[in-house]
C-alpha atoms as a PDB file:
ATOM      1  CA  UNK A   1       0.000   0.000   0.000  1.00  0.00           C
ATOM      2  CA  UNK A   2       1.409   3.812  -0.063  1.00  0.00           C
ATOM      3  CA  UNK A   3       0.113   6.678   1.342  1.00  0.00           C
ATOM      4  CA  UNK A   4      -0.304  10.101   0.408  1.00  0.00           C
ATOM      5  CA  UNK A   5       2.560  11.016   0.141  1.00  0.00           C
ATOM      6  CA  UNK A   6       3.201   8.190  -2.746  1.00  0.00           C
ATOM      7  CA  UNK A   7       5.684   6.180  -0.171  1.00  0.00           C
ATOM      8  CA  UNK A   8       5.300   2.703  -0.011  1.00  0.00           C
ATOM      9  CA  UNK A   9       4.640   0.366   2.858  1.00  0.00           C
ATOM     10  CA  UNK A  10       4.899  -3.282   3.121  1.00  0.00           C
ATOM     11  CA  UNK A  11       4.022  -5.387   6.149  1.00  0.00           C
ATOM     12  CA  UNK A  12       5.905  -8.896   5.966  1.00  0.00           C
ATOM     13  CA  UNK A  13       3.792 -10.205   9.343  1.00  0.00           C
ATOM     14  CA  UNK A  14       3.534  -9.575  12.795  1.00  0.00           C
ATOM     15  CA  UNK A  15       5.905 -10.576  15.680  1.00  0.00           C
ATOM     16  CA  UNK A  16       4.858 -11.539  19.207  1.00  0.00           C
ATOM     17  CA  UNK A  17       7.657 -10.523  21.834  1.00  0.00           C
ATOM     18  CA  UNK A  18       8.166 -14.184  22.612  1.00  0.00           C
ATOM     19  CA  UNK A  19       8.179 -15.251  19.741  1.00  0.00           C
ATOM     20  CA  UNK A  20      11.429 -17.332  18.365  1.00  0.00           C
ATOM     21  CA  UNK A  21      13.289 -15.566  15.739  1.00  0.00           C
ATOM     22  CA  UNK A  22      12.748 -18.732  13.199  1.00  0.00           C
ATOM     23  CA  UNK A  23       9.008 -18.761  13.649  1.00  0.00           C
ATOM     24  CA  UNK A  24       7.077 -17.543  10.811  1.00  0.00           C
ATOM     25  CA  UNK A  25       5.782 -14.243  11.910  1.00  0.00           C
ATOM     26  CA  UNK A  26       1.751 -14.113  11.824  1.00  0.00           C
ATOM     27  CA  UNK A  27      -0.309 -12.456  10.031  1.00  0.00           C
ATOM     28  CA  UNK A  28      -0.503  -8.634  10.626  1.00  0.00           C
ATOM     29  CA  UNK A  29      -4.447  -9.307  11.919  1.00  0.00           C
ATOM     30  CA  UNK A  30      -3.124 -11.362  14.980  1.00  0.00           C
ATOM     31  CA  UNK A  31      -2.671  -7.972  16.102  1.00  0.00           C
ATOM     32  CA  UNK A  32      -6.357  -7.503  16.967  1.00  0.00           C
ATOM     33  CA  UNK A  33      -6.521 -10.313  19.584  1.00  0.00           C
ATOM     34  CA  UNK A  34      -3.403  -8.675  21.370  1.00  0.00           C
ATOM     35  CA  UNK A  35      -4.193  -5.976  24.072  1.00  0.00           C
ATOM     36  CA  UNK A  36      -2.507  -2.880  22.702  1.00  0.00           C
ATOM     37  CA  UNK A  37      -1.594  -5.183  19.443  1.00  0.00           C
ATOM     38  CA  UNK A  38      -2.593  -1.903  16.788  1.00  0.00           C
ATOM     39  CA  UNK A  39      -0.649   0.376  19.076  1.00  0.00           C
ATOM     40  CA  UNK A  40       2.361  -1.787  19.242  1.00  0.00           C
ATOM     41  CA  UNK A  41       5.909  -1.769  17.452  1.00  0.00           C
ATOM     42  CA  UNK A  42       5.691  -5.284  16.555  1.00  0.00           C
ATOM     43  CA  UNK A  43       4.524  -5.048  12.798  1.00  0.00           C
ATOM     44  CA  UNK A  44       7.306  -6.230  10.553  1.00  0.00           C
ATOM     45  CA  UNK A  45       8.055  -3.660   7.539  1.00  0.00           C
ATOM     46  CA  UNK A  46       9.984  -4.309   4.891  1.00  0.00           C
ATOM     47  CA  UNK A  47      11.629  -0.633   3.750  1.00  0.00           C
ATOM     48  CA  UNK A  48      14.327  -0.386   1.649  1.00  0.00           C
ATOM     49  CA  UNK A  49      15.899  -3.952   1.559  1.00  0.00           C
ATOM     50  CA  UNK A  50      15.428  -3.393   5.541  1.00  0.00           C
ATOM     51  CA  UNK A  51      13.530  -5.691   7.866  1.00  0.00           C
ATOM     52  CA  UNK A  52      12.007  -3.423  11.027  1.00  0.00           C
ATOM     53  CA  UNK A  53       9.970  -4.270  13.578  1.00  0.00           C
ATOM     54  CA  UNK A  54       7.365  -0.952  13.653  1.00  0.00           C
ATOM     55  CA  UNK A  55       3.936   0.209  14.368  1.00  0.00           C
ATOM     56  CA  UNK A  56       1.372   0.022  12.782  1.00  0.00           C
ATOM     57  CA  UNK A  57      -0.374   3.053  10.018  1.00  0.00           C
ATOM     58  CA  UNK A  58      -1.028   6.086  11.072  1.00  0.00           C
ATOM     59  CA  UNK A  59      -4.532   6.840  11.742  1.00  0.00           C
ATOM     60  CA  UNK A  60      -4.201  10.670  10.454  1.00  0.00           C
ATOM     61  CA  UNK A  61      -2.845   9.987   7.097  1.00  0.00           C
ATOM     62  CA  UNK A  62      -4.609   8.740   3.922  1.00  0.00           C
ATOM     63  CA  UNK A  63      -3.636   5.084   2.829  1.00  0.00           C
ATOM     64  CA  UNK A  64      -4.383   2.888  -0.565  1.00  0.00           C
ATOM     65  CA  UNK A  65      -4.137  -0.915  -1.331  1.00  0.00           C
ATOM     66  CA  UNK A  66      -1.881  -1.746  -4.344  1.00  0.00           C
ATOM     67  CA  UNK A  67      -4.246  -4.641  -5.320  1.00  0.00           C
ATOM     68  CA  UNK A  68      -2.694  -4.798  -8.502  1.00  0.00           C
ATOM     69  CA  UNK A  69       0.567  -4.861  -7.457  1.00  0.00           C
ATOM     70  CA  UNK A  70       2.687  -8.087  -5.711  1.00  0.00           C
ATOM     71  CA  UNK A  71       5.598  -9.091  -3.385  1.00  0.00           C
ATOM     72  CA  UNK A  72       7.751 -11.605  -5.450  1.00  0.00           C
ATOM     73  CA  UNK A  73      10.410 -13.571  -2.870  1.00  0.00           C
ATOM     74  CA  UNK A  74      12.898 -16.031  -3.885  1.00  0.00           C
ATOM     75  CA  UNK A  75      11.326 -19.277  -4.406  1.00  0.00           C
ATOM     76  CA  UNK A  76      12.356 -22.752  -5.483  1.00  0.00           C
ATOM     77  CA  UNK A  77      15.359 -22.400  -7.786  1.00  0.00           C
ATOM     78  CA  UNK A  78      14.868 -18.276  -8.670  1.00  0.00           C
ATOM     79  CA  UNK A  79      16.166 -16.033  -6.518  1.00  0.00           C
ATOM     80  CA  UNK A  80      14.626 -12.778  -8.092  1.00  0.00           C
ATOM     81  CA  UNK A  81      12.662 -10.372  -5.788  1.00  0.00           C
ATOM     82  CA  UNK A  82      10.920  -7.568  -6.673  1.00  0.00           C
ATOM     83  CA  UNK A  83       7.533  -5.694  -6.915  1.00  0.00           C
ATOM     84  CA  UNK A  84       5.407  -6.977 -10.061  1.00  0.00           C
ATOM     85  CA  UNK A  85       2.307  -5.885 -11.788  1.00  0.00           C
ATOM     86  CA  UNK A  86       0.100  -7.579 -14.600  1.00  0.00           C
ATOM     87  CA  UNK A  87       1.871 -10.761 -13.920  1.00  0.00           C
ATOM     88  CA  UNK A  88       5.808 -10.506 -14.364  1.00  0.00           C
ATOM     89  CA  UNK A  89       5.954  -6.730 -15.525  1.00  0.00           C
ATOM     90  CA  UNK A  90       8.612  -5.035 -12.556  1.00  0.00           C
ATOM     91  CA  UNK A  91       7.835  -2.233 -10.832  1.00  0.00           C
ATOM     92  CA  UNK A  92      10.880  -0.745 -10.658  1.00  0.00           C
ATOM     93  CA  UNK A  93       9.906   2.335  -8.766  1.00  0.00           C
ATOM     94  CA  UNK A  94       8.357   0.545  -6.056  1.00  0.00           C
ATOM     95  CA  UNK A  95      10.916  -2.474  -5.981  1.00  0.00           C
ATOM     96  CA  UNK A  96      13.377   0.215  -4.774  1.00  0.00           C
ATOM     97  CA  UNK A  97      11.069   2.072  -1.773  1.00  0.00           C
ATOM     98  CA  UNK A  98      10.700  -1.805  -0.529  1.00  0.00           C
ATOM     99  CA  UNK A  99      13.933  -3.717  -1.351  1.00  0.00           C
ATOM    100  CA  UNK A 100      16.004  -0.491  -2.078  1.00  0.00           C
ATOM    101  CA  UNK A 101      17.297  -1.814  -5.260  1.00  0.00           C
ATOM    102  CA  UNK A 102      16.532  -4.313  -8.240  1.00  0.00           C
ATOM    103  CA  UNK A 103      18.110  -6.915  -8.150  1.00  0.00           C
ATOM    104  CA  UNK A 104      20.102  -6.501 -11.104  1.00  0.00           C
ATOM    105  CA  UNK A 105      21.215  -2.935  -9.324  1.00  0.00           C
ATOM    106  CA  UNK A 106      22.379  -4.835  -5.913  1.00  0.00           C
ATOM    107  CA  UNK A 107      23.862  -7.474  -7.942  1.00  0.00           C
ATOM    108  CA  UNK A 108      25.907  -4.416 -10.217  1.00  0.00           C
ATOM    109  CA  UNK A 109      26.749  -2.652  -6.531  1.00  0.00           C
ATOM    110  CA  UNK A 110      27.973  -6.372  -5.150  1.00  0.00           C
ATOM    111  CA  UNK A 111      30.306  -6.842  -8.400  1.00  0.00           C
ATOM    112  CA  UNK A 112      31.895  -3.572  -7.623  1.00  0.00           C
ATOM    113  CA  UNK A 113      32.529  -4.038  -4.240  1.00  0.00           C
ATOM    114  CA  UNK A 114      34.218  -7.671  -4.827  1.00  0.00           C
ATOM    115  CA  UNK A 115      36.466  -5.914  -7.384  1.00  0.00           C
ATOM    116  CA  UNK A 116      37.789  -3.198  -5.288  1.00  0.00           C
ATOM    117  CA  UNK A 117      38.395  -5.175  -2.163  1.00  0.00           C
ATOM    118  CA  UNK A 118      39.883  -8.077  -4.244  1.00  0.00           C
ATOM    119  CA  UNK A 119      37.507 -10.993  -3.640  1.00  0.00           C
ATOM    120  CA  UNK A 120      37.130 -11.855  -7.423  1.00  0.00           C
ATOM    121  CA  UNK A 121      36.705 -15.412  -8.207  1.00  0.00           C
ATOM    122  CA  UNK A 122      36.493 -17.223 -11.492  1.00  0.00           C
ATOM    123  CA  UNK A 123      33.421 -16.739 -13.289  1.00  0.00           C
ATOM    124  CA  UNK A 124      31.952 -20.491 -13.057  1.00  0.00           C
ATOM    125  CA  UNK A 125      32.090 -19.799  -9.144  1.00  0.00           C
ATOM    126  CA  UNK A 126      29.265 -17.053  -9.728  1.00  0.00           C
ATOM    127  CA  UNK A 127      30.533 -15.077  -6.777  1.00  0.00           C
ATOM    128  CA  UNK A 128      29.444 -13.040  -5.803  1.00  0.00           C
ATOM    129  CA  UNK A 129      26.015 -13.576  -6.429  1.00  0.00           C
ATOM    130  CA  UNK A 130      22.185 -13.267  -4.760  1.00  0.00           C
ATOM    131  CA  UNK A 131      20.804 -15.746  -3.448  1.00  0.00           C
ATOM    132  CA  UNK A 132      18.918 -17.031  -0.407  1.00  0.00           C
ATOM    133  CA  UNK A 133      18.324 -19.905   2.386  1.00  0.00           C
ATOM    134  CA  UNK A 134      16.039 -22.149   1.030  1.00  0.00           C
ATOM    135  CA  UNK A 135      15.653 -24.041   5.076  1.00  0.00           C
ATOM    136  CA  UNK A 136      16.817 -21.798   7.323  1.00  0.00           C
ATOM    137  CA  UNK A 137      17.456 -18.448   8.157  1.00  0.00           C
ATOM    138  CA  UNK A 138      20.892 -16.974   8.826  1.00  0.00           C
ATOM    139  CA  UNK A 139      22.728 -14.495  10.595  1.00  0.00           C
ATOM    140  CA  UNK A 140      24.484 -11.122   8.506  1.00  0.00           C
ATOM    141  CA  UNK A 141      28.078 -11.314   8.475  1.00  0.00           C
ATOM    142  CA  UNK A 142      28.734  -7.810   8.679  1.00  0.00           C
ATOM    143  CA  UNK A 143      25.680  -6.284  10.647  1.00  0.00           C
ATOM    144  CA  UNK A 144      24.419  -9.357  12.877  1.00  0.00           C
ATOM    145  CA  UNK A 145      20.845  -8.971  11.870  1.00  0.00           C
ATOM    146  CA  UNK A 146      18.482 -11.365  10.915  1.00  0.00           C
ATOM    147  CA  UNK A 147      18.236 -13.255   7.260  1.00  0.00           C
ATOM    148  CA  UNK A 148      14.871 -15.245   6.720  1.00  0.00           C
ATOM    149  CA  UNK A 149      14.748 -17.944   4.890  1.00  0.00           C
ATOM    150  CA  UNK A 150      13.577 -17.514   1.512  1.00  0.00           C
ATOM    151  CA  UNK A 151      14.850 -14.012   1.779  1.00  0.00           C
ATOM    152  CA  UNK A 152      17.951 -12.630  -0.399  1.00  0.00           C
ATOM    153  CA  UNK A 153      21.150 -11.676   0.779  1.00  0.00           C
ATOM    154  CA  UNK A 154      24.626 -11.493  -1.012  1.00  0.00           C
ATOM    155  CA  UNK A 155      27.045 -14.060  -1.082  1.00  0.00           C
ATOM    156  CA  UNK A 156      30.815 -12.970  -1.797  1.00  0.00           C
ATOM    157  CA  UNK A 157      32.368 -16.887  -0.774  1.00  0.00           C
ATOM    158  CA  UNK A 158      31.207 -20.115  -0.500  1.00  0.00           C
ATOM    159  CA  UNK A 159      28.687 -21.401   1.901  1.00  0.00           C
ATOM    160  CA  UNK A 160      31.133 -22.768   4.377  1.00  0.00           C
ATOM    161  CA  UNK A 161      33.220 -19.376   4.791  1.00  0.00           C
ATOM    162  CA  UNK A 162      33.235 -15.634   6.197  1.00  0.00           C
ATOM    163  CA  UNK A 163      31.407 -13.054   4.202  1.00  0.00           C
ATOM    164  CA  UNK A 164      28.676 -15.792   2.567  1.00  0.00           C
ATOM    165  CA  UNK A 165      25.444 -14.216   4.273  1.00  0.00           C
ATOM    166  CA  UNK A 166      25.810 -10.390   4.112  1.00  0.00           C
ATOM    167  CA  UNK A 167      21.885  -9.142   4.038  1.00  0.00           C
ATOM    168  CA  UNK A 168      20.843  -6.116   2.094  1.00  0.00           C
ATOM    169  CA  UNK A 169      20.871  -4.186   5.053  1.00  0.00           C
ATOM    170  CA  UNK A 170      24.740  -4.985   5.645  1.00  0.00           C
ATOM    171  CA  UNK A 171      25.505  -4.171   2.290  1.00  0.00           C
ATOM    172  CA  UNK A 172      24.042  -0.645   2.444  1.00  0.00           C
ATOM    173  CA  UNK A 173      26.184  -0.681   5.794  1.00  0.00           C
ATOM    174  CA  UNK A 174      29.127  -1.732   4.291  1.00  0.00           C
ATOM    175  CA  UNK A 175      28.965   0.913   1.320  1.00  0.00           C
ATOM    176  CA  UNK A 176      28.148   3.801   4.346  1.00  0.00           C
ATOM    177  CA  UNK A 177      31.668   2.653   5.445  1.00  0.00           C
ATOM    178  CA  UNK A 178      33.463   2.847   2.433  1.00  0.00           C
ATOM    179  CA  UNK A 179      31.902   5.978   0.853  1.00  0.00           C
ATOM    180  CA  UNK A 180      31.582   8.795   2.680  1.00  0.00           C
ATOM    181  CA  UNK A 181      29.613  12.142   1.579  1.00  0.00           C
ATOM    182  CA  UNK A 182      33.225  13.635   0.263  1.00  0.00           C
ATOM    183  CA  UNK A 183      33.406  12.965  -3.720  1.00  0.00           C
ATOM    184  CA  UNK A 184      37.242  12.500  -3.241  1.00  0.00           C
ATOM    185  CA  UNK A 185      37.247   9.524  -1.587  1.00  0.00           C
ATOM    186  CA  UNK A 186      39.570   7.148  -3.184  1.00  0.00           C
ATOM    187  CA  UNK A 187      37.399   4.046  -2.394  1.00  0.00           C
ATOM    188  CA  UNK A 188      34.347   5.694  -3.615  1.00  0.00           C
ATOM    189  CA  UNK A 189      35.543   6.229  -7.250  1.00  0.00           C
ATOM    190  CA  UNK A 190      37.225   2.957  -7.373  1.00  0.00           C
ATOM    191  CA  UNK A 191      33.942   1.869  -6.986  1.00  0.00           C
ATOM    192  CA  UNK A 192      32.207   4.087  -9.977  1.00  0.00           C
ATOM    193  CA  UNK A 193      35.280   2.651 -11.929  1.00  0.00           C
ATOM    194  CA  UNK A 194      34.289  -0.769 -10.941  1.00  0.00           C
ATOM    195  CA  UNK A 195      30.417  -0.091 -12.102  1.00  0.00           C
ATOM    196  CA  UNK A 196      29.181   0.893  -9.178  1.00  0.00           C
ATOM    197  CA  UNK A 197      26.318   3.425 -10.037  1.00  0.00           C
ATOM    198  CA  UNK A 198      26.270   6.417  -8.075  1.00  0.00           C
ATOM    199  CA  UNK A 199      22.741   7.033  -7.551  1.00  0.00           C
ATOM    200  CA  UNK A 200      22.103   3.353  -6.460  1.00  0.00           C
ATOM    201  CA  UNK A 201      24.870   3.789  -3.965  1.00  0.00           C
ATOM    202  CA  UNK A 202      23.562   7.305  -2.706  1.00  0.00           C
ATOM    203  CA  UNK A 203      19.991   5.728  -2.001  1.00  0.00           C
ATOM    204  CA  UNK A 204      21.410   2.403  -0.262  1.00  0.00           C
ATOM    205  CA  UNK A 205      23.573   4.570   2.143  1.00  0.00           C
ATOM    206  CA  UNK A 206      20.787   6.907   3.041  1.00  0.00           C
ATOM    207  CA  UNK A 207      18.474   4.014   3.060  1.00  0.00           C
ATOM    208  CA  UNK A 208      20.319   2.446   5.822  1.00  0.00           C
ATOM    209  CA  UNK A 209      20.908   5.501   7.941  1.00  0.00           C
ATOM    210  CA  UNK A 210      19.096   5.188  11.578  1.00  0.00           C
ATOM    211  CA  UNK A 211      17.759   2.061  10.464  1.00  0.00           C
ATOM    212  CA  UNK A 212      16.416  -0.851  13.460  1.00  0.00           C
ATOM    213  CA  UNK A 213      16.964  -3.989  11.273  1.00  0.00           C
ATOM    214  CA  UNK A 214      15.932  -7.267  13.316  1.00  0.00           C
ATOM    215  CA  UNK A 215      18.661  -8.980  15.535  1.00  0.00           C
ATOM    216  CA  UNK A 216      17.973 -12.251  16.218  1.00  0.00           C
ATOM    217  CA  UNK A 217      18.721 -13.146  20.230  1.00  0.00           C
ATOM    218  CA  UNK A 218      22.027 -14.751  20.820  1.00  0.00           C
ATOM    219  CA  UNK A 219      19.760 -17.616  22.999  1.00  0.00           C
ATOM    220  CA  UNK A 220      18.206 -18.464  19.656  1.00  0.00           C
ATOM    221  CA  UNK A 221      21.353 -19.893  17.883  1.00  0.00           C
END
């Protein structure tokens, strides 16, 4: 749905505070059978590749239904995600206010990144690449937060090593780190060399700025 002000919002479930972090999340109208339940930050929003725990709409604001418009998550051997109308027809626009980037941008952004920092591999490794879990969910290797299952995230190595789950949310982080504001940073055009596009990179880092992506608890592992 979007409101208004044309920004989008998309409610993934709803997440009880005792609930176990690999738990399906229920569906947002739980809420109504929990005291407080509308007025509670336990909706989970997907916004900009980031998974939030947040409340609910606002009741002062204007909101429409996007009937005509769908959530596509990786599934069975695809790992595209994206926002779709009239069947398989992207919608680009809103793909980016919920994931934060196609897929082919985040995969152009990941390419970069492995250049620059020198984890290349050959090509019939296709690393680093998107992809998701398939059985479980995971843990980011650079932020800690929480990867679903049949959710994407960017692998750089192999299954078995360091740097195989990084989540959209800790790429975005990641790029914060290694590009700041100032044009004449050195890592920051070795990435536009690479074929990192500038804009992309511009909305991931302010995408991820004083986000609250879900940690799983260290009990749960």
């Amino acid at each position: 749905m979007v409101d208004s002000g044309g920004s989008a919002h998309c409610f993934l479930g709803y997440q009880r505070d005792e609930q176990p972090f690999d738990l399906a999340w229920y569906s947002p109208s739980v809420a109504l059978h929990d005291k407080d339940g509308l007025g509670s930050y336990r909706f989970v929003e997907l916004r900009r590749g980031i998974i939030e725990r947040r409340g609910f709409l606002r009741r002062d604001d204007y909101y429409k239904v996007l009937k005509d418009r769908h959530l596509l998550l990786p599934r069975a051997t695809s790992s595209y995600f994206g926002v779709v109308h009239g069947g398989e027809d992207e919608d680009e626009d809103l793909t980016r206010q919920v994931f934060g980037a196609t897929r082919r941008e985040y995969l152009q952004i990941a390419r970069a990144v492995a250049k620059v920092v020198g984890r290349t591999f050959h090509d019939a490794l296709d690393l680093p690449r998107l992809t998701f879990s398939k059985t479980r969910s995971n843990r980011c290797d650079v932020s800690g937060c929480l990867i679903p299952k049949n959710f994407p995230y960017v692998a750089f190595d192999s299954a078995q090593y360091d740097w195989s789950h990084v989540s959209l949310f800790g790429l975005s982080r990641l790029l914060s780190f290694l590009c700041p504001s100032d044009d004449r940073s050195p890592t920051k055009n070795a990435l536009l060399q690479a074929g990192a596009d500038p804009q992309v990179m511009h909305k991931l880092v302010e995408g991820a700025l004083n986000a609250s992506p879900i940690f799983p608890n260290d009990r749960d592992w």
